[in-house]
C-alpha atoms as a PDB file:
ATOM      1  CA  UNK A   1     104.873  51.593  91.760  1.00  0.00           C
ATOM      2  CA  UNK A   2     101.592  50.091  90.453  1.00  0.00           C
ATOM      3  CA  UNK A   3      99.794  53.932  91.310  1.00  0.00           C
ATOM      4  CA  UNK A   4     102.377  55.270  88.751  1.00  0.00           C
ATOM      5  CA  UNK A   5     101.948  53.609  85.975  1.00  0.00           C
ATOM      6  CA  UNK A   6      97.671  53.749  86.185  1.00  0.00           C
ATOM      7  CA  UNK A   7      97.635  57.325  84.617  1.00  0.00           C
ATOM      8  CA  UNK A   8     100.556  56.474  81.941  1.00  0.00           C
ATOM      9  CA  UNK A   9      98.302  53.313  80.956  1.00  0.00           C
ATOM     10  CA  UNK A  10      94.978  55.279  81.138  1.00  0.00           C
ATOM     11  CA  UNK A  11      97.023  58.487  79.101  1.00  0.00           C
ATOM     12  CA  UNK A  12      98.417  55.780  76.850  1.00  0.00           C
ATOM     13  CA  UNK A  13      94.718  54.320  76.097  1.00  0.00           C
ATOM     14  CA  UNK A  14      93.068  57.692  75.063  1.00  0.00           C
ATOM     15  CA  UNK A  15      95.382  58.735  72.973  1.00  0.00           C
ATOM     16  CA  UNK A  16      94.768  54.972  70.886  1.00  0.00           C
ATOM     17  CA  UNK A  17      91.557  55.915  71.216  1.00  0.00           C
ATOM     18  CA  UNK A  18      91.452  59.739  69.886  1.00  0.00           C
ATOM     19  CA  UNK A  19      94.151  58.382  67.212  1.00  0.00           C
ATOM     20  CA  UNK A  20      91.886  55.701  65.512  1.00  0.00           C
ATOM     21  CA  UNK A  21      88.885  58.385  65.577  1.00  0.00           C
ATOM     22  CA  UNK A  22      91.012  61.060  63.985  1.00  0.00           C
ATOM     23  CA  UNK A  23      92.385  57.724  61.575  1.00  0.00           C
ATOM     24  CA  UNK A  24      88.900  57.532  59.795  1.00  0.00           C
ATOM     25  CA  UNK A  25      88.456  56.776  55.964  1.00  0.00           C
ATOM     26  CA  UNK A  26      89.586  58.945  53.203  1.00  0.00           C
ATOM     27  CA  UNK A  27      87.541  60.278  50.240  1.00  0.00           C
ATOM     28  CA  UNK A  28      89.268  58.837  46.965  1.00  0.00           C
ATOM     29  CA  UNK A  29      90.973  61.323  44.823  1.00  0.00           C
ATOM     30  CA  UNK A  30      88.352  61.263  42.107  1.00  0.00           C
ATOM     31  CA  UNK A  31      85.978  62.346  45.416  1.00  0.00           C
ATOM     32  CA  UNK A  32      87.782  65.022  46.559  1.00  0.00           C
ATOM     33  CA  UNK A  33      88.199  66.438  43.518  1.00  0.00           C
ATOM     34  CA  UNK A  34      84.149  66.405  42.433  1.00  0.00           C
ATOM     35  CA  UNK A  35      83.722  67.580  46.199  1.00  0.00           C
ATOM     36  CA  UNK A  36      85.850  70.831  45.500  1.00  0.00           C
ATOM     37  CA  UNK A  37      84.542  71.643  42.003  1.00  0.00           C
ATOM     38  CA  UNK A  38      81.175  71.489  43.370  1.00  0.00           C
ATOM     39  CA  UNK A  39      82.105  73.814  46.091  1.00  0.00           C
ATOM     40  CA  UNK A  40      84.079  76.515  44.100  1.00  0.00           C
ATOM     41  CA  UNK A  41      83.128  79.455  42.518  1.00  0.00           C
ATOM     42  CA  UNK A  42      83.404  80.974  39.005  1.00  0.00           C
ATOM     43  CA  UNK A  43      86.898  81.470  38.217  1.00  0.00           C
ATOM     44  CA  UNK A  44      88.559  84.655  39.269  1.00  0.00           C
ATOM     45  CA  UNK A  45      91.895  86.449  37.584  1.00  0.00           C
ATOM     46  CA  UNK A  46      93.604  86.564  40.944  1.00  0.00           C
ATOM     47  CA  UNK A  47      92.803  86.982  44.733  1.00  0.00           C
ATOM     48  CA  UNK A  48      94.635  88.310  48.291  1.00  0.00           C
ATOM     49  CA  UNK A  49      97.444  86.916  49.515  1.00  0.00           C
ATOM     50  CA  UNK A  50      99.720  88.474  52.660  1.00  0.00           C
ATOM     51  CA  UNK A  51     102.453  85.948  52.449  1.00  0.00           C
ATOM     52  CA  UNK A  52     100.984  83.304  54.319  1.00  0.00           C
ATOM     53  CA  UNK A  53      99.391  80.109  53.458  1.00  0.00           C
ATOM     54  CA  UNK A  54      97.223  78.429  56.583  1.00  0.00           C
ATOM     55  CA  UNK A  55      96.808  75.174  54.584  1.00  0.00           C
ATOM     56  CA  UNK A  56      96.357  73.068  51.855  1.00  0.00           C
ATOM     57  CA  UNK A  57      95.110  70.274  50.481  1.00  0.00           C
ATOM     58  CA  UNK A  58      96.502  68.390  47.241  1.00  0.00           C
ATOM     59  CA  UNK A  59      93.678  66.831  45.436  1.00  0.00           C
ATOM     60  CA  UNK A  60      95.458  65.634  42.358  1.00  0.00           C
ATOM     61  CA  UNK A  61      98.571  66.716  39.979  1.00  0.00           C
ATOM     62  CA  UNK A  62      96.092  69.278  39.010  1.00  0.00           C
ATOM     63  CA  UNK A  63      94.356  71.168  41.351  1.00  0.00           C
ATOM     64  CA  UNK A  64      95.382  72.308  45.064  1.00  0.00           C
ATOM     65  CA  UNK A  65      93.171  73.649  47.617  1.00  0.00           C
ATOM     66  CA  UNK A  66      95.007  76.452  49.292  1.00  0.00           C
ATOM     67  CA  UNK A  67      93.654  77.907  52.627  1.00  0.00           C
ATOM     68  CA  UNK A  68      94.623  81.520  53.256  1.00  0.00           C
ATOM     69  CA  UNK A  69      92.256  81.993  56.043  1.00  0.00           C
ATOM     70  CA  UNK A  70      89.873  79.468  57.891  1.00  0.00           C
ATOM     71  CA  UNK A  71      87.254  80.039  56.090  1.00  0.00           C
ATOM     72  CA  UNK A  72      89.180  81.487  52.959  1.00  0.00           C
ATOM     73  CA  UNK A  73      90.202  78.954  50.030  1.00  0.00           C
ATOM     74  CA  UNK A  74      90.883  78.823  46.440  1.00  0.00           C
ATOM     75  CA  UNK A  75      91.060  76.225  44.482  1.00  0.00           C
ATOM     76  CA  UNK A  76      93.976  76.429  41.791  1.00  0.00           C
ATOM     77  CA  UNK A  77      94.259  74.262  38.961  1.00  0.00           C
ATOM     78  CA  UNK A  78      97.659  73.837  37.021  1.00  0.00           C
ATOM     79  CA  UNK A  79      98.711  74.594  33.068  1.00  0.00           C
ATOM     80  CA  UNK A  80      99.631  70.520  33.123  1.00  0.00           C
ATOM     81  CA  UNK A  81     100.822  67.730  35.840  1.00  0.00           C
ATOM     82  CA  UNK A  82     102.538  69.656  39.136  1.00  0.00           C
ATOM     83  CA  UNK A  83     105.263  67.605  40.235  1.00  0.00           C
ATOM     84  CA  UNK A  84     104.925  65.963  43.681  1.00  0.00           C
ATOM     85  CA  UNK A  85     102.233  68.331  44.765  1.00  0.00           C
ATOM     86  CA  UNK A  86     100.253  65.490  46.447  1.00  0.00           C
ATOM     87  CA  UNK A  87     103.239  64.547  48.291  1.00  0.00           C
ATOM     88  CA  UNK A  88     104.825  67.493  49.300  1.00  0.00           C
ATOM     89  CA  UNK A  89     105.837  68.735  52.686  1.00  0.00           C
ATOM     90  CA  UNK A  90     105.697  72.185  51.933  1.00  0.00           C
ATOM     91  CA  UNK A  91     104.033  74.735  49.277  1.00  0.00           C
ATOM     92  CA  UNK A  92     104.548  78.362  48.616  1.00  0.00           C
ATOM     93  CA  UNK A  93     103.006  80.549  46.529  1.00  0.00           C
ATOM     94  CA  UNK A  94     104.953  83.726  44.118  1.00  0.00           C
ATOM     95  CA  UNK A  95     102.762  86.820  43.954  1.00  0.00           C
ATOM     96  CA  UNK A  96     102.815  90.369  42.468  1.00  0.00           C
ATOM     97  CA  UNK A  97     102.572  92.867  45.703  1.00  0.00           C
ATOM     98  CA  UNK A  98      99.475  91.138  47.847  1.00  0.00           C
ATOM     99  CA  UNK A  99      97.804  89.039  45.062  1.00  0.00           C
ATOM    100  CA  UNK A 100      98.315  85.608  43.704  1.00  0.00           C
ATOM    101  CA  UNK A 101      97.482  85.976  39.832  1.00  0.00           C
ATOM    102  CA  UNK A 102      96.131  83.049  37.599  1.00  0.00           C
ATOM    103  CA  UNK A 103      98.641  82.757  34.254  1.00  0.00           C
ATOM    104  CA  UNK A 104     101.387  84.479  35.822  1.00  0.00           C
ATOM    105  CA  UNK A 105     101.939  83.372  39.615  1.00  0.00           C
ATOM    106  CA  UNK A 106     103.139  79.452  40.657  1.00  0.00           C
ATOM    107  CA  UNK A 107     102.843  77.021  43.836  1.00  0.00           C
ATOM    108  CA  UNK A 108     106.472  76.518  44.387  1.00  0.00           C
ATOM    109  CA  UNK A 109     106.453  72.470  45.333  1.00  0.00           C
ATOM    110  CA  UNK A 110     109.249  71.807  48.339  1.00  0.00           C
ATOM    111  CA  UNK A 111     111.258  68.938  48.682  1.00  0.00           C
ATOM    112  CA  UNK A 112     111.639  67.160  52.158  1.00  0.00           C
ATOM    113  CA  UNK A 113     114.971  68.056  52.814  1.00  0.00           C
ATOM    114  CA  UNK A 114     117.779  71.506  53.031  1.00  0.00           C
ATOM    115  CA  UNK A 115     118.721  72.019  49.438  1.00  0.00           C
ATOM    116  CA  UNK A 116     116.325  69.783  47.958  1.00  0.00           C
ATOM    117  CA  UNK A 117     114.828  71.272  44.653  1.00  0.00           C
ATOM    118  CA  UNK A 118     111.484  72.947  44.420  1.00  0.00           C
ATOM    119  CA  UNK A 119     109.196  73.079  40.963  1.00  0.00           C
ATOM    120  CA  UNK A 120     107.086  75.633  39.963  1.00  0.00           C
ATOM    121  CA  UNK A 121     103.448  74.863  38.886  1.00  0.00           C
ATOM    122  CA  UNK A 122     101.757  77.501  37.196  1.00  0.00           C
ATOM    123  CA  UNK A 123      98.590  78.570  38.227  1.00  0.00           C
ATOM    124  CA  UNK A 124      95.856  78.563  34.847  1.00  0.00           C
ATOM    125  CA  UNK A 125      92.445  79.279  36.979  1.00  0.00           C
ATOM    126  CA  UNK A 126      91.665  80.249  40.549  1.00  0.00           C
ATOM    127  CA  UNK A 127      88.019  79.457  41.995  1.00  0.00           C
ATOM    128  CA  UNK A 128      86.752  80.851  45.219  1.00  0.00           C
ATOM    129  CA  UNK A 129      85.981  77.540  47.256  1.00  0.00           C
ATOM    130  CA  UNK A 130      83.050  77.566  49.897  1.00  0.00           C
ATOM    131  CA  UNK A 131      84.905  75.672  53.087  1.00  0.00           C
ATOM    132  CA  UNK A 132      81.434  75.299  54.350  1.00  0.00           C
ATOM    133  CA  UNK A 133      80.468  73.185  51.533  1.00  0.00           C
ATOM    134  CA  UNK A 134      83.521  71.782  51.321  1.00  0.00           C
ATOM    135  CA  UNK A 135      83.523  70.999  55.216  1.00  0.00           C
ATOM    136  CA  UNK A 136      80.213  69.566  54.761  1.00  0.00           C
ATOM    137  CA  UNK A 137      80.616  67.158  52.679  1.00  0.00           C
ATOM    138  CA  UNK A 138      83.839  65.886  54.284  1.00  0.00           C
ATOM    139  CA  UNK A 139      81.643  65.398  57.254  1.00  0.00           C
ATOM    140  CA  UNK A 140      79.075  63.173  55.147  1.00  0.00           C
ATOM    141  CA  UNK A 141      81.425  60.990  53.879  1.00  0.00           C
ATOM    142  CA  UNK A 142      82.952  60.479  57.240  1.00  0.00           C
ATOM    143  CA  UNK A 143      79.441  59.799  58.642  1.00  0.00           C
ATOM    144  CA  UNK A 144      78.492  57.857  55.585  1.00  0.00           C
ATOM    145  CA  UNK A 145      81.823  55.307  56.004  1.00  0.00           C
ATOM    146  CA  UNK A 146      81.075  55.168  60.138  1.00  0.00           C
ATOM    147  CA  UNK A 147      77.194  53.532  59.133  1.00  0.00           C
ATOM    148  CA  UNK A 148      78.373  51.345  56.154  1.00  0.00           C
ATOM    149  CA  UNK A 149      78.658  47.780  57.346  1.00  0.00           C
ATOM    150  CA  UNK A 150      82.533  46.790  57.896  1.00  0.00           C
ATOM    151  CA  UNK A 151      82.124  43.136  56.677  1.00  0.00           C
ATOM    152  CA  UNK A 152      82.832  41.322  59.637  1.00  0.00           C
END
């Protein structure tokens, strides 16, 4: 009975493990917002969009980070506050034919549950974001909080 349970323990260990590496610190929002304005482009009237939305990440009520692609992301700041967008479940995106259109198109904010209410944010400016800066700089601040001394 004792052979048994080895691999569950041993299974049960690396996955603690893997969880408190994956568990690291987390840029503050005024971070993560100065990391993607320093990584996006000069604003663009609208850009591509087939429908599908690969990630994103909520920086503030403000801006979004959507990722149509791996290594495609805009940045979209809002005419004012966006409802719940950092704490959302679920995004979407309206668009004219295949492109997502600052002024005109929304992120459509998702409640958690069936027949909860979504709000429309209207997109005012779309930047081009460069994921490898972006990614970059994640990575530093990662590596950066690993070195600094805990305090104990």
């Amino acid at each position: 009975m004792q052979n048994r349970r080895m691999p569950v323990l041993a299974m049960l260990a690396a996955m603690l493990a893997l969880s408190a590496c994956a568990s690291g610190p987390r840029m503050s929002a005024e971070e993560k917002l100065a990391t993607y304005v320093a990584a996006a482009g000069e604003p663009v009237k609208s850009f591509n969009y087939f429908g599908r939305i690969s990630g994103w990440t909520p920086i503030d009520d403000r801006n979004i980070a959507v990722w149509t692609r791996a290594q495609e992301a805009w940045l979209l700041t809002f005419n004012g506050s966006c409802r719940d967008a950092e704490w959302a479940p679920a995004i979407s995106l309206t668009h004219q034919g295949n492109s997502v259109y600052a002024g005109f198109d929304d992120v459509r904010v998702h409640g958690a549950g069936p027949g909860s209410a979504s709000f429309p944010c209207r997109i005012a400016e779309i930047r081009p974001i460069d994921t490898k800066k972006v990614r970059a700089a994640e990575k530093a601040a990662r590596d950066g909080a690993q070195d600094a001394p805990s305090g104990t």
